[in-house]
Each structure stands twice: as C-alpha cells, then as structure tokens.
C-alpha atoms as a PDB file:
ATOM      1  CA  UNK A   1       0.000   0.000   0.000  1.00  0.00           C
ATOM      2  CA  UNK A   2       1.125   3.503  -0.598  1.00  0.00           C
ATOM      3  CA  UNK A   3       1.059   6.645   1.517  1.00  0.00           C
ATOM      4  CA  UNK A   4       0.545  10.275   0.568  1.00  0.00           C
ATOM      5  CA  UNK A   5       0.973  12.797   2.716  1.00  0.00           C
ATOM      6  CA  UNK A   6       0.471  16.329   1.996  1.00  0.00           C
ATOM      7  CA  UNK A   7       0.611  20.053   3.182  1.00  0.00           C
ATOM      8  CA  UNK A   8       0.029  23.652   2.080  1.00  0.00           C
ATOM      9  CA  UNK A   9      -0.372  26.514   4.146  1.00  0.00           C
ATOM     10  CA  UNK A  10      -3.989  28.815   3.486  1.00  0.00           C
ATOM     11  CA  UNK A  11      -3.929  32.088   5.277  1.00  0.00           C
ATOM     12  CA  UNK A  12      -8.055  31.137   6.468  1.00  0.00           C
ATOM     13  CA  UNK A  13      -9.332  30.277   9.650  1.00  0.00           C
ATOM     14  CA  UNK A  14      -8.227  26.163  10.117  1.00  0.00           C
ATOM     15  CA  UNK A  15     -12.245  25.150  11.544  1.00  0.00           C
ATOM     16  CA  UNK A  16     -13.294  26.854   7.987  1.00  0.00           C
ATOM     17  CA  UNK A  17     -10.821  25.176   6.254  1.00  0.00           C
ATOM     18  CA  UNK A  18     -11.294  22.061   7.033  1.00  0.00           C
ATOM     19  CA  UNK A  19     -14.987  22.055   7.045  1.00  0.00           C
ATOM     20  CA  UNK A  20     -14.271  22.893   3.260  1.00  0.00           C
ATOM     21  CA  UNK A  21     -11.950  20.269   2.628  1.00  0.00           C
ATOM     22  CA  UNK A  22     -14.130  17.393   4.212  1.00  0.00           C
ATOM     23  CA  UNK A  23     -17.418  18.631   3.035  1.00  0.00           C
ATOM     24  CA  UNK A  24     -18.172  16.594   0.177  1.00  0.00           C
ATOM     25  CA  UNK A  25     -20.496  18.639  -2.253  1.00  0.00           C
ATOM     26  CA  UNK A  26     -17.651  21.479  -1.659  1.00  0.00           C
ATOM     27  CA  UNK A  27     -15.244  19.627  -3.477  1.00  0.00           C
ATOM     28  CA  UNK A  28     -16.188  20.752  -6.698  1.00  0.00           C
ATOM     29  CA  UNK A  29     -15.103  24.326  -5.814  1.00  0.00           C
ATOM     30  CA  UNK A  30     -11.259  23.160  -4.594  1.00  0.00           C
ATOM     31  CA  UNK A  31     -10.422  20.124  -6.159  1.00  0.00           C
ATOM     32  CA  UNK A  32      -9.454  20.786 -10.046  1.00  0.00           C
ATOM     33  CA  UNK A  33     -11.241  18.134 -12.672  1.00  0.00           C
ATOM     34  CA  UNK A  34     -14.378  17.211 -10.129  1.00  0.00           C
ATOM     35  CA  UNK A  35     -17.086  16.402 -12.370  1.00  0.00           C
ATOM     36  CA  UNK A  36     -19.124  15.062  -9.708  1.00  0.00           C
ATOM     37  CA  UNK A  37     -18.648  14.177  -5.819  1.00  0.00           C
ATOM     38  CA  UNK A  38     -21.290  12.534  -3.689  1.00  0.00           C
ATOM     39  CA  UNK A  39     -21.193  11.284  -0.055  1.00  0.00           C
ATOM     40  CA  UNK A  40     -22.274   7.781  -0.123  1.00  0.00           C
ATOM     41  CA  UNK A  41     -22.376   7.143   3.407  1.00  0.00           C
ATOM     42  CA  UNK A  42     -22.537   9.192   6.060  1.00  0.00           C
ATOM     43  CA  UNK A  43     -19.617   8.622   9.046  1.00  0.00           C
ATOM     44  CA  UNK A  44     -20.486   6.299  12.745  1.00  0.00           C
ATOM     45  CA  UNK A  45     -19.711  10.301  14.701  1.00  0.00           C
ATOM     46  CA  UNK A  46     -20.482  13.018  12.137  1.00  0.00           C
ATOM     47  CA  UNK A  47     -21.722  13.329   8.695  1.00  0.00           C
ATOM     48  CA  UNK A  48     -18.148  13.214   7.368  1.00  0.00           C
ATOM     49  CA  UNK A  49     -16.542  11.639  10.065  1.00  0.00           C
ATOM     50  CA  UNK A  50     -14.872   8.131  10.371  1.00  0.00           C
ATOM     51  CA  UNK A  51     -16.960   5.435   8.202  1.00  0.00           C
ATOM     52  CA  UNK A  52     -17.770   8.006   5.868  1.00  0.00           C
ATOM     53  CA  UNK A  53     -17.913   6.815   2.117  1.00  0.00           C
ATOM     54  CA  UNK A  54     -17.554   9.406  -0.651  1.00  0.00           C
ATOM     55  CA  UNK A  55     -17.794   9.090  -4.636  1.00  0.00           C
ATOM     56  CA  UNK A  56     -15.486  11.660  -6.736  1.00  0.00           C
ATOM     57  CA  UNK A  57     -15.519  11.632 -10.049  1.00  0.00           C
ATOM     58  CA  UNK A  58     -12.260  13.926 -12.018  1.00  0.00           C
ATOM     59  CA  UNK A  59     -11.885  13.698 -15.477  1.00  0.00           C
ATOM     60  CA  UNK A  60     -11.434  10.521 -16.873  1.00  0.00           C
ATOM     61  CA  UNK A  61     -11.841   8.362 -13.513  1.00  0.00           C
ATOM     62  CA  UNK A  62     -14.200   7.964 -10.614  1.00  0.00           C
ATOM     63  CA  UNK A  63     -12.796   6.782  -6.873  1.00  0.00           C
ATOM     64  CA  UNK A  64     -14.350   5.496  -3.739  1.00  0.00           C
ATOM     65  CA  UNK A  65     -12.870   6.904  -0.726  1.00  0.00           C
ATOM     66  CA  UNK A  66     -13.869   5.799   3.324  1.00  0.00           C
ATOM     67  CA  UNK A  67     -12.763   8.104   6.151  1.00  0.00           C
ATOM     68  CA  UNK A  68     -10.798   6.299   8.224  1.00  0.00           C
ATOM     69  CA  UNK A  69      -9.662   9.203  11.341  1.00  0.00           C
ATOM     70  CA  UNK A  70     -11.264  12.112  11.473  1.00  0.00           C
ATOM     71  CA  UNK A  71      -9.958  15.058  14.115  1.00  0.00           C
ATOM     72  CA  UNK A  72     -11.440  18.163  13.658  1.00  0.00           C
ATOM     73  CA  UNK A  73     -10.192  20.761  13.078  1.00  0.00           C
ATOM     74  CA  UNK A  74      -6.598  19.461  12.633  1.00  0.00           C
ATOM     75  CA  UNK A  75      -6.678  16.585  10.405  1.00  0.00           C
ATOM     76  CA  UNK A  76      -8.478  13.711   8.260  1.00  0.00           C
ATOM     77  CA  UNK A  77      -7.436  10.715   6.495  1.00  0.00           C
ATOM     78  CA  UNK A  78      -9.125   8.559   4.221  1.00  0.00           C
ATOM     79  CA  UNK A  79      -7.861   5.385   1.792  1.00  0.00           C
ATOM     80  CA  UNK A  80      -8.990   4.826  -1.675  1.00  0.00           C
END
C-alpha cells in the first residue's frame, strides 16, 4: 500500500478550512477536474466523520474513498 501525505499553508481560519476540505459537495469548488462528488455514506460520529464513504468523479476516472480518522479541526485521512 502507498502513503501520501500532503501540506500547504492557506492564510483562512483552520475550523473553515477544514470544514471545506471534508465537506463533500464542496469539493467541486477546490479540487481541479471534479465532475461530480457525492457522499455515499454518512460517518459512525459526524456526517463526514470516520466510516464516511464518498464518490469523486475527475476527469477521466471515478474513486471510492472511506474516512478512516477524522480530528477536527486538525486533520483527516481517508484510503482509496
């Protein structure tokens, strides 16, 4: 299995931030190529918390991805 990690700073409030980045019908607006995103499954905790299953669809391919830690505001991860 392979690991990504990855970082950028945004000069925004982090709890805004990250509700943008884990909200799933706000990925069109961030996330270059999103044709289409849709939450599948709603997380055990929070709507987009751990369990949560999403659908995004870029150009040219479509992934599944499940929430799999979820710390708000600080940090989420998720495998594909």
């Amino acid at each position: 299995m392979k690991t990504v990690d990855a970082s950028i700073h945004i000069r925004a409030p982090i709890d805004r931030v990250f509700h943008l980045m884990t909200d799933t019908e706000k990925c069109p607006s961030w996330l270059r190529g999103t044709r289409k995103a849709k939450l599948l499954k709603e997380g055990s905790d929070a709507r987009y918390g751990v369990g949560a299953v999403k659908s995004i669809r870029l150009s040219g391919i479509t992934f599944v991805e499940e929430i799999v830690k979820y710390d708000p505001p600080n940090s989420f991860e998720y495998k594909i």
